[in-house]
Protein backbone atom coordinates (compact mmCIF):
# COMPACT_ATOMS: atom_id res chain seq x y z
CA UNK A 1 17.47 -35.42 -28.59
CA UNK A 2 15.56 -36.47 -31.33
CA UNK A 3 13.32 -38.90 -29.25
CA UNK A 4 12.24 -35.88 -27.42
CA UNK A 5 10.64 -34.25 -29.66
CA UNK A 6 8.16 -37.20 -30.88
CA UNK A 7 7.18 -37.81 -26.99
CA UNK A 8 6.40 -34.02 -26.34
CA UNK A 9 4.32 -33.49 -29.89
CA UNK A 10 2.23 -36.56 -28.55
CA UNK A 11 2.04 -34.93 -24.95
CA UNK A 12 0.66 -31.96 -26.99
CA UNK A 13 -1.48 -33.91 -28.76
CA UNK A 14 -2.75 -35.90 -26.37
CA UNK A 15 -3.56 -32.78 -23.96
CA UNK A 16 -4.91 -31.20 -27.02
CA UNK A 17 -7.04 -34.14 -27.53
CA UNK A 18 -8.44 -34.18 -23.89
CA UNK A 19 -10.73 -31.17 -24.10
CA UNK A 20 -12.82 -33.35 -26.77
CA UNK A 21 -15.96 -33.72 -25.36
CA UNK A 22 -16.32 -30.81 -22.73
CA UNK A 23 -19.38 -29.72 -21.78
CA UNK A 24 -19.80 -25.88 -20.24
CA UNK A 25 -20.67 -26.23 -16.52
CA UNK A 26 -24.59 -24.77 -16.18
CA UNK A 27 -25.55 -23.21 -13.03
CA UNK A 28 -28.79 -24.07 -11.10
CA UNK A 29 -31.88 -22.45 -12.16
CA UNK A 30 -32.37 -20.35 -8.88
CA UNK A 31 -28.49 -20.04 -7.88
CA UNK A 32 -28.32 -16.44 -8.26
CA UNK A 33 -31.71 -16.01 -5.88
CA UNK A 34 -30.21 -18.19 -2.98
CA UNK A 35 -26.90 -15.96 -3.11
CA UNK A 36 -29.30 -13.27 -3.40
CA UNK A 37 -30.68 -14.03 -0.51
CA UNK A 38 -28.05 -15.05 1.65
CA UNK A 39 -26.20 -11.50 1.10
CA UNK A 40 -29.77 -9.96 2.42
CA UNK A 41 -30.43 -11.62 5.30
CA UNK A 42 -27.20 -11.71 6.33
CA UNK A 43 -26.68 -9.84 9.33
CA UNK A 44 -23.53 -7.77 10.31
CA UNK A 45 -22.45 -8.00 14.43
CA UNK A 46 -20.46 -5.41 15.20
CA UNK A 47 -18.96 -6.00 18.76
CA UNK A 48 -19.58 -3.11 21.58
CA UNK A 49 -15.85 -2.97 22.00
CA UNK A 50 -15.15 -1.65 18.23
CA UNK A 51 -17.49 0.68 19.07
CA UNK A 52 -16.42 2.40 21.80
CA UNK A 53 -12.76 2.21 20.64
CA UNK A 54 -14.21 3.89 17.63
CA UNK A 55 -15.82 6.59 19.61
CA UNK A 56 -12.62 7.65 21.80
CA UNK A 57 -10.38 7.77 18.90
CA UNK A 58 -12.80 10.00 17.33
CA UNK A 59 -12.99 12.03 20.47
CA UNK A 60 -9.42 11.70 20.92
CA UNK A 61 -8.50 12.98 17.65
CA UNK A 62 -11.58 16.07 18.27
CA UNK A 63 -9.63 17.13 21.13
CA UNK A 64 -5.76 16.67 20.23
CA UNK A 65 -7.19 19.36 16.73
CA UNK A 66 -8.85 21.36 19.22
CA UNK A 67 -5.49 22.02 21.09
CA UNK A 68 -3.21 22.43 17.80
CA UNK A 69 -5.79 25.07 16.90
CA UNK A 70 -5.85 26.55 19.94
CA UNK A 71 -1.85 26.62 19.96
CA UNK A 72 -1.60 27.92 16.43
CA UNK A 73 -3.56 30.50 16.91
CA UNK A 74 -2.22 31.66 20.09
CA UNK A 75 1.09 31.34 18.16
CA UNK A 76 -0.31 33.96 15.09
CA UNK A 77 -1.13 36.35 17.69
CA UNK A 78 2.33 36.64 19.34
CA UNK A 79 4.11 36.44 15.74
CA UNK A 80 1.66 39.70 14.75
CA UNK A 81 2.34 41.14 18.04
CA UNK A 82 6.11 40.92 17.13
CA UNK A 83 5.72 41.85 14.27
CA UNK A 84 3.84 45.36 14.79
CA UNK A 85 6.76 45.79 17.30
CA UNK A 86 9.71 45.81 15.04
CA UNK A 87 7.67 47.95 12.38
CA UNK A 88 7.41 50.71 15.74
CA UNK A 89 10.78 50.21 16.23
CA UNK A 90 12.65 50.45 13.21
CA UNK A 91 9.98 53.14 11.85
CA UNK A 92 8.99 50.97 8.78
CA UNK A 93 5.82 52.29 8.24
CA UNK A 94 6.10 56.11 6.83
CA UNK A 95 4.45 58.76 9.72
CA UNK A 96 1.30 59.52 7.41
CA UNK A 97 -0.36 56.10 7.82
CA UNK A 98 0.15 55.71 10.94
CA UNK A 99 -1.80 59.06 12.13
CA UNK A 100 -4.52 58.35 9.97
């Protein structure tokens, strides 16, 4: 056990000991112009295929809210209708407003 702890204190030391001399990594002087340019002139190819997938999912999803609409508020006119028949019928509504 204790001849452990000798070799790891010199593994620390020794990997302590290895960053002696480093020097910080310097870019070159017109780096940031070439990536500049290469995000620029880059051009984006978007295949005909996407497209027209895009477009009839779009239409597709324009038509299936058209017909929910269209069933909802076919559905709000039948529940009102219903509804202004069971007021008639079980005379909810006092006489008065109703003549006037």
């Amino acid at each position: 056990m204790n001849q452990m702890k000798p070799n790891i204190e010199e593994r620390i030391s020794e990997t302590l000991n290895s960053f002696d001399g480093i020097q910080k990594a310097r870019p070159q002087n017109d780096l940031w112009k070439r990536i500049e340019l290469r995000i620029y002139n880059k051009k984006v190819f978007v295949s005909r295929k996407i497209v027209w997938v895009a477009a009839a999912s779009f239409l597709l999803l324009f038509f299936l809210n058209l017909i929910l609409l269209n069933n909802s508020i076919s559905k709000n006119k039948s529940s009102s209708s219903e509804t202004i028949n069971m007021v008639e019928q079980y005379q909810l509504i006092p006489q008065q407003i109703v003549t006037e």
